[in-house]
C-alpha atoms as a PDB file:
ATOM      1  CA  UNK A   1     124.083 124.216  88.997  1.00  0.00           C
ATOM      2  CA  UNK A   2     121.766 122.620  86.420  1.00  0.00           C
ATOM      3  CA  UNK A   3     119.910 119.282  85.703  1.00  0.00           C
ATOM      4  CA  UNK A   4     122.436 117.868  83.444  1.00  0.00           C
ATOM      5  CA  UNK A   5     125.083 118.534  86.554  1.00  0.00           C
ATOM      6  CA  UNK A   6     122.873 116.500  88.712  1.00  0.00           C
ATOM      7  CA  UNK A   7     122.235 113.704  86.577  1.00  0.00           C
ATOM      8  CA  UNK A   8     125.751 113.455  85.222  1.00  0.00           C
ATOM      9  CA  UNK A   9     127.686 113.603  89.214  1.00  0.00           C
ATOM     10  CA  UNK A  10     124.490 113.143  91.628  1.00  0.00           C
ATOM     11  CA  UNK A  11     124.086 114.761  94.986  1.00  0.00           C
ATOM     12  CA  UNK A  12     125.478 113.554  98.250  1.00  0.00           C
ATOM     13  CA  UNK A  13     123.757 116.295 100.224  1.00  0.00           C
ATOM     14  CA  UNK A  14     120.483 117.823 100.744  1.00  0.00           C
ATOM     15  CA  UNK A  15     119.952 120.884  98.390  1.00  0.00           C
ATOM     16  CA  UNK A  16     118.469 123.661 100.342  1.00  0.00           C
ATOM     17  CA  UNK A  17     116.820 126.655  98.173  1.00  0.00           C
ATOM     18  CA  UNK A  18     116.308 129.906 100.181  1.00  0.00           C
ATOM     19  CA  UNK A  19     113.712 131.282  97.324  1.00  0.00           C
ATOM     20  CA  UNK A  20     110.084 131.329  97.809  1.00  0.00           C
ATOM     21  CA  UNK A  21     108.197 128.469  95.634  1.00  0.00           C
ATOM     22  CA  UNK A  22     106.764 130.573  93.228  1.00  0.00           C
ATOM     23  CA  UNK A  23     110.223 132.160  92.054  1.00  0.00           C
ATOM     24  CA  UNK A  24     111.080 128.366  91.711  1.00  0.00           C
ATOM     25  CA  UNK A  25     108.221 127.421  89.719  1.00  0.00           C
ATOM     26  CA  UNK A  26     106.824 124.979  92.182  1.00  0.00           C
ATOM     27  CA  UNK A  27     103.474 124.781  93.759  1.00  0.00           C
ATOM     28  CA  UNK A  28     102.706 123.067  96.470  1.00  0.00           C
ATOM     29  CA  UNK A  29      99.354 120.823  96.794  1.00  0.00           C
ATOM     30  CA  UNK A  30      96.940 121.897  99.968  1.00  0.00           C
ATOM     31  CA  UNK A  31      97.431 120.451 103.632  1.00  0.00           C
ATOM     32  CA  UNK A  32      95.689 117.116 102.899  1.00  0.00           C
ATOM     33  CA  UNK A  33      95.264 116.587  98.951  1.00  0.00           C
ATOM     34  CA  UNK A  34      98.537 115.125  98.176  1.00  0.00           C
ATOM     35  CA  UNK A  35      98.139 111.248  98.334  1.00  0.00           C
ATOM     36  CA  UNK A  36      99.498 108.157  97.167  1.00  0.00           C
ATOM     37  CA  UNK A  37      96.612 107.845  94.897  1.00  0.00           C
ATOM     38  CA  UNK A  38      97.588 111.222  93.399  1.00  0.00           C
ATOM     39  CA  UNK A  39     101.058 109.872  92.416  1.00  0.00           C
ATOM     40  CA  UNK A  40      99.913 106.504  90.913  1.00  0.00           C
ATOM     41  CA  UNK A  41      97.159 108.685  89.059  1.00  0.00           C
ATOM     42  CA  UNK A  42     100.159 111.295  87.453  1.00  0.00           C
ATOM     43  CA  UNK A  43     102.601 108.532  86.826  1.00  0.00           C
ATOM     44  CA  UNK A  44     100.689 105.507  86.432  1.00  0.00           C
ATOM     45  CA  UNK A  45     100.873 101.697  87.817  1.00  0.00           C
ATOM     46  CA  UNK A  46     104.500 100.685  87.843  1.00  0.00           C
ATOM     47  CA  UNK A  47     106.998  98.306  89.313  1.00  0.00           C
ATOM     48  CA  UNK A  48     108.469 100.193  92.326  1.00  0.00           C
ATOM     49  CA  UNK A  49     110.768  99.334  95.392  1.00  0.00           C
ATOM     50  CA  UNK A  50     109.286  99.825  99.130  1.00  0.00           C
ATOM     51  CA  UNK A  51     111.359  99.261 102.123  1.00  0.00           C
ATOM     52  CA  UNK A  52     110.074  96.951 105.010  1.00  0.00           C
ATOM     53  CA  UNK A  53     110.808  99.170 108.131  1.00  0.00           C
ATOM     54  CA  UNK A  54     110.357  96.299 110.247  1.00  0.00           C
ATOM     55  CA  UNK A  55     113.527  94.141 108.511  1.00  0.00           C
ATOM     56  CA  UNK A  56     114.774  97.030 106.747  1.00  0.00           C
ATOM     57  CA  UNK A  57     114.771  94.388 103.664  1.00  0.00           C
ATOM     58  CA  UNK A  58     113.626  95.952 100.696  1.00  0.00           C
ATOM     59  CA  UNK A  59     111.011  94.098  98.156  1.00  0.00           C
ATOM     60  CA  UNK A  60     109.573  95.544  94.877  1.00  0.00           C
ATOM     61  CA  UNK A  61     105.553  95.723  94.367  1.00  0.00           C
ATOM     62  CA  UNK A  62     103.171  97.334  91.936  1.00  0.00           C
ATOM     63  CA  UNK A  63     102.498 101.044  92.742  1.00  0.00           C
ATOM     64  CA  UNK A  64      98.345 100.618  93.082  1.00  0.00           C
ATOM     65  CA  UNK A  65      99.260  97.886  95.792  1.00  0.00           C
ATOM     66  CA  UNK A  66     101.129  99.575  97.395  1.00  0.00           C
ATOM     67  CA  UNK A  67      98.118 102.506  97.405  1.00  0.00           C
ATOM     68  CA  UNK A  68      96.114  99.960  98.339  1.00  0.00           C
ATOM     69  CA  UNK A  69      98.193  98.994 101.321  1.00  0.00           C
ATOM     70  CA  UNK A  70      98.941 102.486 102.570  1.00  0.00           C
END
């Protein structure tokens, strides 16, 4: 199982890893700290998708409006 798997065939299923985070590499941010602001500061203002749960439609929008809006 590596990246290049994933990107090249996808996944149909949730991957569930048994391992605690750090043996992973991952960190998790505190209860709290993890916003939307936090993503459009790390990846910057871009063009992304956002579902309408109402219709279900889907519409695209900038990222910091849709910080703005949530």
């Amino acid at each position: 199982f590596t990246i290049e798997y994933v990107q090249e065939n996808g996944v149909e299923e949730p991957l569930l890893f048994r391992d605690s985070l750090s043996s992973l590499g991952m960190k998790m941010p505190k209860d709290g700290t993890f916003t939307a602001r936090c993503v459009l500061k790390a990846v910057g203002d871009r063009m992304i998708e956002v579902v309408d749960v109402m219709t279900q439609g889907s519409r695209q929008m900038m990222l910091s409006d849709f910080v703005e809006y949530y």
